[in-house]
C-alpha atoms as a PDB file:
ATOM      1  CA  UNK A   1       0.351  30.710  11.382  1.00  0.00           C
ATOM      2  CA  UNK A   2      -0.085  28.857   8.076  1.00  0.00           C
ATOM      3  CA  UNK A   3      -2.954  26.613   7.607  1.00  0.00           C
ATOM      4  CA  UNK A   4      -2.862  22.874   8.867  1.00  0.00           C
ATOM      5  CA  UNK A   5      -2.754  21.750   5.156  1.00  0.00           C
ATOM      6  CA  UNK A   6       0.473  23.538   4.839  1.00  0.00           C
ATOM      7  CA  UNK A   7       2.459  22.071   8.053  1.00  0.00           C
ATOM      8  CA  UNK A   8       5.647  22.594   6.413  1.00  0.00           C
ATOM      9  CA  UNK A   9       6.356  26.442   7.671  1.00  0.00           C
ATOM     10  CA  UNK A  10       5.876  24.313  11.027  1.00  0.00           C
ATOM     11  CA  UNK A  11       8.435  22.015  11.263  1.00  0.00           C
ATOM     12  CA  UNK A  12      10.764  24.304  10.004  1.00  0.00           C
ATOM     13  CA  UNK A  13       9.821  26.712  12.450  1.00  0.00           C
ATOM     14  CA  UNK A  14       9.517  24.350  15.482  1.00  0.00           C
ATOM     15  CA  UNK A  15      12.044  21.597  14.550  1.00  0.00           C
ATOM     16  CA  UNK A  16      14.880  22.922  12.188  1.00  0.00           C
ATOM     17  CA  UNK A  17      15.101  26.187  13.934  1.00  0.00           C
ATOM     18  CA  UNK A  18      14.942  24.819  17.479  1.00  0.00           C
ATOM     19  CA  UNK A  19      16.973  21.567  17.349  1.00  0.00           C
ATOM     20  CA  UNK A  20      21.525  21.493  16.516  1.00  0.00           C
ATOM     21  CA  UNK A  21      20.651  18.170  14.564  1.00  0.00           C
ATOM     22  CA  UNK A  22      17.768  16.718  13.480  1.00  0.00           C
ATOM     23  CA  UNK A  23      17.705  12.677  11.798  1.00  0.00           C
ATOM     24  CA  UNK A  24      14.719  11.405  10.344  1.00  0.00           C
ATOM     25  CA  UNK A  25      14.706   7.651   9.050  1.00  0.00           C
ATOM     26  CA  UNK A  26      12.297   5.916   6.865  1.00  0.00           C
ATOM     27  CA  UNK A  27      12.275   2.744   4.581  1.00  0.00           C
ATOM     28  CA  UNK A  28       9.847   5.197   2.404  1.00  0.00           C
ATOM     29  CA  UNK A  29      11.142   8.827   1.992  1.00  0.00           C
ATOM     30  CA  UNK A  30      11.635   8.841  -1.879  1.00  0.00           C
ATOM     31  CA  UNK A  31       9.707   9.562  -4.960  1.00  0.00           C
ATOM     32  CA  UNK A  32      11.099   8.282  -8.303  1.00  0.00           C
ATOM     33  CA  UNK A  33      14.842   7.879  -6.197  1.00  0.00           C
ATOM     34  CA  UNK A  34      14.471  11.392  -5.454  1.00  0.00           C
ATOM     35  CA  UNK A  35      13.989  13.144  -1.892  1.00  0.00           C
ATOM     36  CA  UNK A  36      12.446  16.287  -3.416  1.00  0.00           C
ATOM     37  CA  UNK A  37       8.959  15.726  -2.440  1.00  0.00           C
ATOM     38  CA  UNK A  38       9.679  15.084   1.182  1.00  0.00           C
ATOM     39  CA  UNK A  39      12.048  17.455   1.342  1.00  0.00           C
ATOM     40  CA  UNK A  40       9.382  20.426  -0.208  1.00  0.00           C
ATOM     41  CA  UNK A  41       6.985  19.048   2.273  1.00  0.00           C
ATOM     42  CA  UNK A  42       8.786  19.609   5.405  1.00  0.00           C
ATOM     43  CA  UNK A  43      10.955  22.591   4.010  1.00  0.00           C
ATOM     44  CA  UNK A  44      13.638  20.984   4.466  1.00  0.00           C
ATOM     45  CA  UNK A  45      15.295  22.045   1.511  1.00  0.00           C
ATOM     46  CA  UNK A  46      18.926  22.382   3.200  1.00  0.00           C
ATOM     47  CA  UNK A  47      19.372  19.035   4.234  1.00  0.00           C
ATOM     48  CA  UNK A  48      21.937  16.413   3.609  1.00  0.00           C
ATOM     49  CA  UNK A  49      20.059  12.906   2.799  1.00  0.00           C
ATOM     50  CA  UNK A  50      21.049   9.409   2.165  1.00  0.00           C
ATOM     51  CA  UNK A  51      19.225   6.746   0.499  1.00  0.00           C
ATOM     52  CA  UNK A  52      20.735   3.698   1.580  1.00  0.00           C
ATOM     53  CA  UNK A  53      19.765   0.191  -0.163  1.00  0.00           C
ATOM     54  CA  UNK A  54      17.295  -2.502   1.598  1.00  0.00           C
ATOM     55  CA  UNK A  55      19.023  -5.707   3.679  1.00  0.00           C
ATOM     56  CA  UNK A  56      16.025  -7.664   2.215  1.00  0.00           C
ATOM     57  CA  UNK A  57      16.875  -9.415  -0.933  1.00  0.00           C
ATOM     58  CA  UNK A  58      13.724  -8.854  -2.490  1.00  0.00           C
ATOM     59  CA  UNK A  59      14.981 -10.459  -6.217  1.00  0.00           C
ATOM     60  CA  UNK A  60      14.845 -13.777  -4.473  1.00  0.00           C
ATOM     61  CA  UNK A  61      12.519 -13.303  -1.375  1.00  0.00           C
ATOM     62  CA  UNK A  62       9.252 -11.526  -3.181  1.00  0.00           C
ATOM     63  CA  UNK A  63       7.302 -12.028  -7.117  1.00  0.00           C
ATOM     64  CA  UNK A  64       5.358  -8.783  -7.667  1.00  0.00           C
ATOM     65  CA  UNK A  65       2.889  -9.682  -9.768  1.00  0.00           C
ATOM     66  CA  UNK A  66      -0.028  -7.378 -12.112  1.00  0.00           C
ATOM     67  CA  UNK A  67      -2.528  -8.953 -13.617  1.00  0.00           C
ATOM     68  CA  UNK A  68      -3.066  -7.687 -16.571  1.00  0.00           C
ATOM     69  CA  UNK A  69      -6.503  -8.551 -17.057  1.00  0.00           C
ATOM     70  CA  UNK A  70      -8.519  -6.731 -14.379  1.00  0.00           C
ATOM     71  CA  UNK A  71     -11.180  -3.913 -15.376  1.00  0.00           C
ATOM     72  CA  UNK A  72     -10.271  -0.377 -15.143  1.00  0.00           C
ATOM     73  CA  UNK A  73     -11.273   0.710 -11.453  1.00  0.00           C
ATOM     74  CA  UNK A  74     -14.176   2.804 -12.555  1.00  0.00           C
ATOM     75  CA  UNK A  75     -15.587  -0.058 -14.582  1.00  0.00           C
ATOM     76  CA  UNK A  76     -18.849  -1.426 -13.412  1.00  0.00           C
ATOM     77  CA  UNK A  77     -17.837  -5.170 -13.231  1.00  0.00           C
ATOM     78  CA  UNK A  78     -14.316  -3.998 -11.494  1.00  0.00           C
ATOM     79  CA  UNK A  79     -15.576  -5.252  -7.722  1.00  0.00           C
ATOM     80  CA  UNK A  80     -17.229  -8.264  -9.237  1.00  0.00           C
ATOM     81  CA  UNK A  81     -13.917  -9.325 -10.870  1.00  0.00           C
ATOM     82  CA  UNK A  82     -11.843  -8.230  -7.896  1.00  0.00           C
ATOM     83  CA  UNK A  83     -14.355 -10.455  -5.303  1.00  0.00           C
ATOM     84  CA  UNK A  84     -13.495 -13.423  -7.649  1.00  0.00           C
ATOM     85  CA  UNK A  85     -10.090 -13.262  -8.113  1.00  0.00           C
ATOM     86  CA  UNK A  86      -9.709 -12.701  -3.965  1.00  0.00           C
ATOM     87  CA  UNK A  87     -11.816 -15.826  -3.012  1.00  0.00           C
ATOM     88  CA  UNK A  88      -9.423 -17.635  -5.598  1.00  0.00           C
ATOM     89  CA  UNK A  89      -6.503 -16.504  -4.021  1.00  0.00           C
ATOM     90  CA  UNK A  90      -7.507 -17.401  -0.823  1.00  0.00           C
ATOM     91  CA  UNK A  91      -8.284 -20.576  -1.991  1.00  0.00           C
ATOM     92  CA  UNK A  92      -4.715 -21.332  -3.909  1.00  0.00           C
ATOM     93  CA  UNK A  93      -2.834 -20.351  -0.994  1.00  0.00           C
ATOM     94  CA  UNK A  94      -4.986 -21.429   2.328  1.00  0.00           C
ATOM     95  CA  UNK A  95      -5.200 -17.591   3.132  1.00  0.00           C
ATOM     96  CA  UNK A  96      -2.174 -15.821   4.459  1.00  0.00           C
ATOM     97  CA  UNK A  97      -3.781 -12.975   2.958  1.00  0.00           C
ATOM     98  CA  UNK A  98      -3.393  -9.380   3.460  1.00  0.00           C
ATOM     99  CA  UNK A  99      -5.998  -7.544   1.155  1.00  0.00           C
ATOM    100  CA  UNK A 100      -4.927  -3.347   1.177  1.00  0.00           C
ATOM    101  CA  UNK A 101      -8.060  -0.983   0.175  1.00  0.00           C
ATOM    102  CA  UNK A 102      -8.359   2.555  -0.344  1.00  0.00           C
ATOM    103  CA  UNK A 103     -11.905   3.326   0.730  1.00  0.00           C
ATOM    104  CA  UNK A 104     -13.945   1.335   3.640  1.00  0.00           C
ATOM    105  CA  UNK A 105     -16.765   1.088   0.941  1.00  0.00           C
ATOM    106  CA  UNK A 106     -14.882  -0.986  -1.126  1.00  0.00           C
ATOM    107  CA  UNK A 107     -13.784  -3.425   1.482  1.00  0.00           C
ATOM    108  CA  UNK A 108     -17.297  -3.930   3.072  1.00  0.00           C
ATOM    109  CA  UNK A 109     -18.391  -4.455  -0.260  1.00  0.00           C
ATOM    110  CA  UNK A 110     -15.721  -7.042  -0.169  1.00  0.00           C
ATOM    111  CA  UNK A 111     -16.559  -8.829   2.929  1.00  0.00           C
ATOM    112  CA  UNK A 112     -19.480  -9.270   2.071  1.00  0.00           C
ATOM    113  CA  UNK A 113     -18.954 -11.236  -1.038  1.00  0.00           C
ATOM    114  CA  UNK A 114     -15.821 -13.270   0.186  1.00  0.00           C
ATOM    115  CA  UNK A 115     -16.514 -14.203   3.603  1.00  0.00           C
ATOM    116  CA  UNK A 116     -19.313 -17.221   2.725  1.00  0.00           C
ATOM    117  CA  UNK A 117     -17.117 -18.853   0.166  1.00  0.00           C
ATOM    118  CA  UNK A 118     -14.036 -18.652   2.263  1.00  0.00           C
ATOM    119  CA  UNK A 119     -15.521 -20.038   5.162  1.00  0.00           C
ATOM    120  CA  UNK A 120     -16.792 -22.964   3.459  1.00  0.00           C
ATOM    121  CA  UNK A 121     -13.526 -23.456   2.592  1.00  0.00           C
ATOM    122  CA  UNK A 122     -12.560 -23.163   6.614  1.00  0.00           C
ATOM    123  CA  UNK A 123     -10.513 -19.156   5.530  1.00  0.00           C
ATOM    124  CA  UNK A 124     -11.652 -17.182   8.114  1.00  0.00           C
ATOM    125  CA  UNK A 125     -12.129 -13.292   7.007  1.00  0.00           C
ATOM    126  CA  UNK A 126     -10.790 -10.214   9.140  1.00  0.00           C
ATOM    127  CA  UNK A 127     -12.060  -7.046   8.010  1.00  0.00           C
ATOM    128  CA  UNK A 128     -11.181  -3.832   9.426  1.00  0.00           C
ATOM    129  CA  UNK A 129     -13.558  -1.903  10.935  1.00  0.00           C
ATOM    130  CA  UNK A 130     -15.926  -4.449  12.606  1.00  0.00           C
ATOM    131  CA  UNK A 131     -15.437  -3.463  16.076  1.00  0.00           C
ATOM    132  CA  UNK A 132     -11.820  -4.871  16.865  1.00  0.00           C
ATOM    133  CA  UNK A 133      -8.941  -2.401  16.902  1.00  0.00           C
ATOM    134  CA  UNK A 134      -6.365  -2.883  14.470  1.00  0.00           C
ATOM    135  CA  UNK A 135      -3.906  -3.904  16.402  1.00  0.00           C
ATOM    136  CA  UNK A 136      -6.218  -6.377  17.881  1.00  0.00           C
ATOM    137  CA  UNK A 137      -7.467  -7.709  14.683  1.00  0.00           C
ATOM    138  CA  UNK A 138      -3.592  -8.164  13.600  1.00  0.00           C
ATOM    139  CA  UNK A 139      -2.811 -10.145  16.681  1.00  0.00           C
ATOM    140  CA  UNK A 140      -6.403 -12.416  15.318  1.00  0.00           C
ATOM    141  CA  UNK A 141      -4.601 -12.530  11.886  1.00  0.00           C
ATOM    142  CA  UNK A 142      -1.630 -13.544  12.932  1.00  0.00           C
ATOM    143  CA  UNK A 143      -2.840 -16.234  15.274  1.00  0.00           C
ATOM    144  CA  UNK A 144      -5.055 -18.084  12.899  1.00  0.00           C
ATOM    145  CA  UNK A 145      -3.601 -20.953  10.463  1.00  0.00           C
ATOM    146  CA  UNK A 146      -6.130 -19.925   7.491  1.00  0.00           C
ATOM    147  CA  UNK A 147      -7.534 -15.866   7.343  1.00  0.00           C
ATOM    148  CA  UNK A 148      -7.743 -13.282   5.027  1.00  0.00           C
ATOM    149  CA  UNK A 149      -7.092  -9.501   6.739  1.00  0.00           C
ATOM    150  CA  UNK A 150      -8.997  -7.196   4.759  1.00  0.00           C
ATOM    151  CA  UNK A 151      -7.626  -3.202   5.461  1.00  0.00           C
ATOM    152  CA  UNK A 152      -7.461   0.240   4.936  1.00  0.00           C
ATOM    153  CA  UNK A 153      -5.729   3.303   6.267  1.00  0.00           C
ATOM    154  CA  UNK A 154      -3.692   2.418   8.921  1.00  0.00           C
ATOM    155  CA  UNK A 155      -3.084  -1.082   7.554  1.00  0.00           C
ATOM    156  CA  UNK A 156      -0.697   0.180   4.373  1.00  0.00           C
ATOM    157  CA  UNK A 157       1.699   1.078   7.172  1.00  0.00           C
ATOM    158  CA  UNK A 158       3.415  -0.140  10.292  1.00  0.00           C
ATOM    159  CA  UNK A 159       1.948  -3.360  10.030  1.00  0.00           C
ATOM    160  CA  UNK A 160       4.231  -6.425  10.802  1.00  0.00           C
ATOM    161  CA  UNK A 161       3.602  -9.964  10.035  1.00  0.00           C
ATOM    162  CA  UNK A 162       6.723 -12.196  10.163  1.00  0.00           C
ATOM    163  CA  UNK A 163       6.874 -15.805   8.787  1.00  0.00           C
ATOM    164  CA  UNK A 164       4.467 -17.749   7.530  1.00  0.00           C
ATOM    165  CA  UNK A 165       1.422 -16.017   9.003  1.00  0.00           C
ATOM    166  CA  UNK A 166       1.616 -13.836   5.794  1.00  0.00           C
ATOM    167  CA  UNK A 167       2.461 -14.937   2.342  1.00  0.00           C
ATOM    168  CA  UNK A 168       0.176 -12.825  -0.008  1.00  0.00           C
ATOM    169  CA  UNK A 169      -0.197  -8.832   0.051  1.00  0.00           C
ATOM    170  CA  UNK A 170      -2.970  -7.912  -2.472  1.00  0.00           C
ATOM    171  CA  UNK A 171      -3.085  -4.020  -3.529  1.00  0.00           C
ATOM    172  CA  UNK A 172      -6.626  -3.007  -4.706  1.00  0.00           C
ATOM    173  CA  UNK A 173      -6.559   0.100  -6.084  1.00  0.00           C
ATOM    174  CA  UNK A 174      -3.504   2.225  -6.857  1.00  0.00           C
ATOM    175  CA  UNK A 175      -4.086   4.388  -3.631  1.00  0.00           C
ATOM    176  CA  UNK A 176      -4.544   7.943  -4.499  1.00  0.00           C
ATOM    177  CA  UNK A 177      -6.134  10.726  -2.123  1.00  0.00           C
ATOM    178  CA  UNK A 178      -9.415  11.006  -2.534  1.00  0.00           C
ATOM    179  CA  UNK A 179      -9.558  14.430  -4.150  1.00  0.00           C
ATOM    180  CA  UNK A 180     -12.924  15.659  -2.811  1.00  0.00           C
ATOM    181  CA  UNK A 181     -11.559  15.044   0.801  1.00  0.00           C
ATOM    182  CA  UNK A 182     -11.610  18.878   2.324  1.00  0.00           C
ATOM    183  CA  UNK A 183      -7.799  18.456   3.905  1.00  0.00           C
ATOM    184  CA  UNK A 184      -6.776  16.913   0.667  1.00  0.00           C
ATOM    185  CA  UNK A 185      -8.568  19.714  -1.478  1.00  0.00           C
ATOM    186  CA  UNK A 186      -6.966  22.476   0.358  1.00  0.00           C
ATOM    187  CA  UNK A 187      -3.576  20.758  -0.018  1.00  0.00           C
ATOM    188  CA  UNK A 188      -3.705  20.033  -3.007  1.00  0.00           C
ATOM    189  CA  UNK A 189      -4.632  24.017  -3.994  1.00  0.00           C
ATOM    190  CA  UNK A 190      -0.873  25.042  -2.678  1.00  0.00           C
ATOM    191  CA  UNK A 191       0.507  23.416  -5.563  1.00  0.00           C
ATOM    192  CA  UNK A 192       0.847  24.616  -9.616  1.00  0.00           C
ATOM    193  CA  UNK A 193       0.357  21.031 -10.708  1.00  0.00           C
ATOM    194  CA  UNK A 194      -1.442  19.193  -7.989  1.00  0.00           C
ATOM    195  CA  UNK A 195      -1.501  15.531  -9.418  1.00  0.00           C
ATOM    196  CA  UNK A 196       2.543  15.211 -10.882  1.00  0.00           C
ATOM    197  CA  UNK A 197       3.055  17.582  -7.034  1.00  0.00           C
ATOM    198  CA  UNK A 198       1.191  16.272  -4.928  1.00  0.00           C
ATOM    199  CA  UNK A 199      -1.680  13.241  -5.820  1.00  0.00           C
ATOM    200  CA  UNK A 200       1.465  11.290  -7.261  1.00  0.00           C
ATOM    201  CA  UNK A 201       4.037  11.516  -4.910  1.00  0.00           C
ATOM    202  CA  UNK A 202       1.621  10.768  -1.878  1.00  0.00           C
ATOM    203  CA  UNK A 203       0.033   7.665  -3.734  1.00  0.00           C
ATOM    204  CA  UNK A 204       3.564   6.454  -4.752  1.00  0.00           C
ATOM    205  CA  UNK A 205       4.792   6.667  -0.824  1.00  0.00           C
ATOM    206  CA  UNK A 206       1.707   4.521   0.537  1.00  0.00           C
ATOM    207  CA  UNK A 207       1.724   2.240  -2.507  1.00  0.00           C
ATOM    208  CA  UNK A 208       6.044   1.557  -1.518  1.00  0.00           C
ATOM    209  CA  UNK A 209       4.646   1.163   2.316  1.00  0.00           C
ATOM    210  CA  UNK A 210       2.009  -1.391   1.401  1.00  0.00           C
ATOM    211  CA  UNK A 211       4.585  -3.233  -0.665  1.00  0.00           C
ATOM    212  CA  UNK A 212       6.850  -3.289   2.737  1.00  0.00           C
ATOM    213  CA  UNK A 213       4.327  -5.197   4.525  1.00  0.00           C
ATOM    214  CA  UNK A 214       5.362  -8.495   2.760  1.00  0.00           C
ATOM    215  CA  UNK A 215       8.990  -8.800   3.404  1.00  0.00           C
ATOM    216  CA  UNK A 216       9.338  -8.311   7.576  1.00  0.00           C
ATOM    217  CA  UNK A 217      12.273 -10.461   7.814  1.00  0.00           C
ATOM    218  CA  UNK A 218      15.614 -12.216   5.755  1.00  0.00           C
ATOM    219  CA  UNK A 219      13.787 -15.683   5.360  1.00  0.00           C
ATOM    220  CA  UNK A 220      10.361 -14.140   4.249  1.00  0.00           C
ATOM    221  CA  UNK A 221       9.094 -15.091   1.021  1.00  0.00           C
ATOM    222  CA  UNK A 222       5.549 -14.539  -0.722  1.00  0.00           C
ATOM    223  CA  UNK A 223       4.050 -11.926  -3.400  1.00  0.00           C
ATOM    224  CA  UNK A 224       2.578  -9.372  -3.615  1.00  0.00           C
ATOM    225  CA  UNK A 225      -0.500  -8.395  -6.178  1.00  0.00           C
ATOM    226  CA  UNK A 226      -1.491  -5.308  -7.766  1.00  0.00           C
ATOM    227  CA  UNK A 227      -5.238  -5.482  -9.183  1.00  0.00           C
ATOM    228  CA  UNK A 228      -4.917  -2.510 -10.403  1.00  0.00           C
ATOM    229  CA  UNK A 229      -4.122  -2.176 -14.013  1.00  0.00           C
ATOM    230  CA  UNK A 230      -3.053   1.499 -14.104  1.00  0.00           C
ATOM    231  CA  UNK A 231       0.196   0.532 -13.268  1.00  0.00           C
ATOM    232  CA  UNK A 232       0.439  -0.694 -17.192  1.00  0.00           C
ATOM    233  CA  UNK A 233      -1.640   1.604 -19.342  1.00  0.00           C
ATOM    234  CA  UNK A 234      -1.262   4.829 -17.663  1.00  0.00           C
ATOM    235  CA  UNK A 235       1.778   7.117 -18.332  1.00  0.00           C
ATOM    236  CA  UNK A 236       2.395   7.587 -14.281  1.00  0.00           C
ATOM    237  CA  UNK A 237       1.961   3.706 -13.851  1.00  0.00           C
ATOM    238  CA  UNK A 238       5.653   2.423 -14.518  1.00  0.00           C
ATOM    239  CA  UNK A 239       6.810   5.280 -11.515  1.00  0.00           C
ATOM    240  CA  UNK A 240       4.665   3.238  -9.235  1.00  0.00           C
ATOM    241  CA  UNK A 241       6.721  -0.029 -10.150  1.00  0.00           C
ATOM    242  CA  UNK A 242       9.845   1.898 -10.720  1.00  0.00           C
ATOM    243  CA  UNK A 243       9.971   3.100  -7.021  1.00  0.00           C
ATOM    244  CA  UNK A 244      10.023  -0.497  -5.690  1.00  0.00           C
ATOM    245  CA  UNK A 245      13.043  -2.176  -4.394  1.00  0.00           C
ATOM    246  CA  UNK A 246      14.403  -4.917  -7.457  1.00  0.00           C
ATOM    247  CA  UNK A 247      12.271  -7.960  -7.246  1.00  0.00           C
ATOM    248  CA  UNK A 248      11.103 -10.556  -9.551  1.00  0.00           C
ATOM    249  CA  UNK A 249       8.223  -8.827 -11.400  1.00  0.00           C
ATOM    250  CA  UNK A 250       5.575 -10.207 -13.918  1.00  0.00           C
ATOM    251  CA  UNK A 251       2.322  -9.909 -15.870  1.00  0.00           C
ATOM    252  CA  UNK A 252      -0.229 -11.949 -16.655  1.00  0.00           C
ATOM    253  CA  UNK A 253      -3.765 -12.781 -16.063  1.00  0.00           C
ATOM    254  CA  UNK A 254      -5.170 -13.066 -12.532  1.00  0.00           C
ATOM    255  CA  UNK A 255      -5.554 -16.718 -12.361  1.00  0.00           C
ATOM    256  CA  UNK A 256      -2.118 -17.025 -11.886  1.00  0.00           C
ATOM    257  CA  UNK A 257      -0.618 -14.968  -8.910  1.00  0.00           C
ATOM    258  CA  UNK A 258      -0.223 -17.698  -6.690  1.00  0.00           C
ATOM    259  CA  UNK A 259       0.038 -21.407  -8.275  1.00  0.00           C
END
C-alpha cells in the first residue's frame, strides 16, 4: 500500500478501477489553465476533462487589487504594516471583511492588534479559533451589520457569504504549505522539483479558492486584496494572478483598496 502522502495509487485503485464512470466537478481543478497537476495527483492521467468558463461576470462584479507597497512577508515590520492597513480597511468600508491567513500565529497576532480599534469604531472582530466552530462563527459573521472574520484553513474554502454581508476578501500571505509540516515534507520528497511540482500548484489552487469566496452570487460585487507583494516581484507571482477568472485588476499603494 503506498504511503498516505502518495494517495494517488489509491484512487486509482479504489475509484477508477471499481467505478464504469466517474465525474468530478470543481470551480478550482486547474493550474496555469492546465489539468496536469490534478490529474498527476489522482492518476488520472486517462481522463477526458473540461474546463468550462465561470457564470459570474467577474470584469464587472469584482476589483482585485495588490498593493504594491507592503513589506516582503519575512520583513520584520510586515505584521505591523498588515495590522494597519486591516483596521483601515475596516474602517473605509464598515467591515464586511473576510481576512484569509495562512498560519493561526499570524491571525492571533492579528486579533490582537485590530480588535480595540475596530470596536471603538462599533466593527466587531471574528477570529477563528476562539472557541466557536466555523460554521458557527460564519452564521455570527453573517448576521452582524459591521464585523471583520478573521480565518485560516478551512475558511479559504467552502465558505459562502451572499450579498452584502461580505464586500471585502483580504489575502495575507500568498498561501504556500508550510514546508517543515511532516505530511507536506514527505509529499513533497515524491517529486524531482518539489516547489514548480508541488509547493506551486497547491498554493495556486487555495489562493483561486480564497478568491471564490467573494463572488457567491450574479449581483455580488466587492474586492478582493492581496497583501502580499510576491505576486509582483517574484517570477511565479504573475501565475498566481494569471489563474484568476478576468476581472478588473490594479496596483497601487494600500491606502487605496477600498475608497
Amino acid at each position: 500500500m503506498p504511503p498516505p502522502c502518495a494517495w494517488g495509487p489509491l484512487v486509482q485503485k479504489h475509484l477508477w478501477y471499481e467505478k464504469a464512470s466517474v465525474v468530478l466537478a470543481s470551480a478550482t481543478m486547474t493550474t496555469h489553465g492546465e489539468f496536469t497537476y490534478i490529474r498527476n495527483t489522482l492518476d488520472a492521467d486517462e481522463v477526458d476533462v473540461l474546463a468550462l468558463g465561470s457564470p459570474f461576470d467577474y470584469e464587472s462584479s469584482t476589483l482585485l487589487y495588490v498593493a504594491n507597497d507592503m513589506p516582503e512577508p519575512n520583513a520584520f515590520n510586515y505584521q505591523q504594516v498588515l495590522d494597519r492597513t486591516l483596521i483601515a480597511t475596516a474602517k473605509a468600508t464598515g467591515g464586511r471583511m473576510l481576512v484569509l491567513f495562512t498560519s493561526y500565529a499570524a491571525l492571533k497576532k492579528t486579533a490582537q492588534a485590530i480588535t480595540g480599534p475596530l470596536a471603538r469604531e462599533d466593527i466587531f472582530v471574528y477570529e477563528q479559533g476562539e472557541g466557536a466552530s466555523p460554521n458557527a462563527l460564519l452564521e455570527s459573521f453573517k448576521t452582524t451589520d459591521r464585523a471583520v472574520l478573521l480565518g485560516t484553513r478551512s475558511f479559504w474554502e467552502g465558505v459562502d457569504v451572499p450579498g452584502d454581508a461580505l464586500s471585502v476578501v483580504v489575502i495575507t500571505k500568498l498561501p504556500f504549505e508550510v514546508p517543515t509540516d511532516p505530511i507536506i515534507s514527505a509529499r513533497s520528497e515524491l517529486y524531482e522539483d518539489s516547489f514548480n511540482e508541488y509547493y506551486l500548484p497547491e498554493a495556486i489552487l487555495k489562493f483561486r479558492q480564497g478568491f471564490g469566496r467573494l463572488i457567491r452570487t450574479a449581483s455580488g460585487r466587492g474586492v478582493v486584496a492581496i497583501l502580499d507583494r510576491r505576486v509582483l516581484t517574484k517570477q511565479y507571482g504573475r501565475m498566481f494572478l494569471e489563474s484568476l477568472p478576468p476581472c478588473t485588476a490594479r496596483q497601487g499603494p494600500r491606502r487605496e483598496p477600498c475608497p
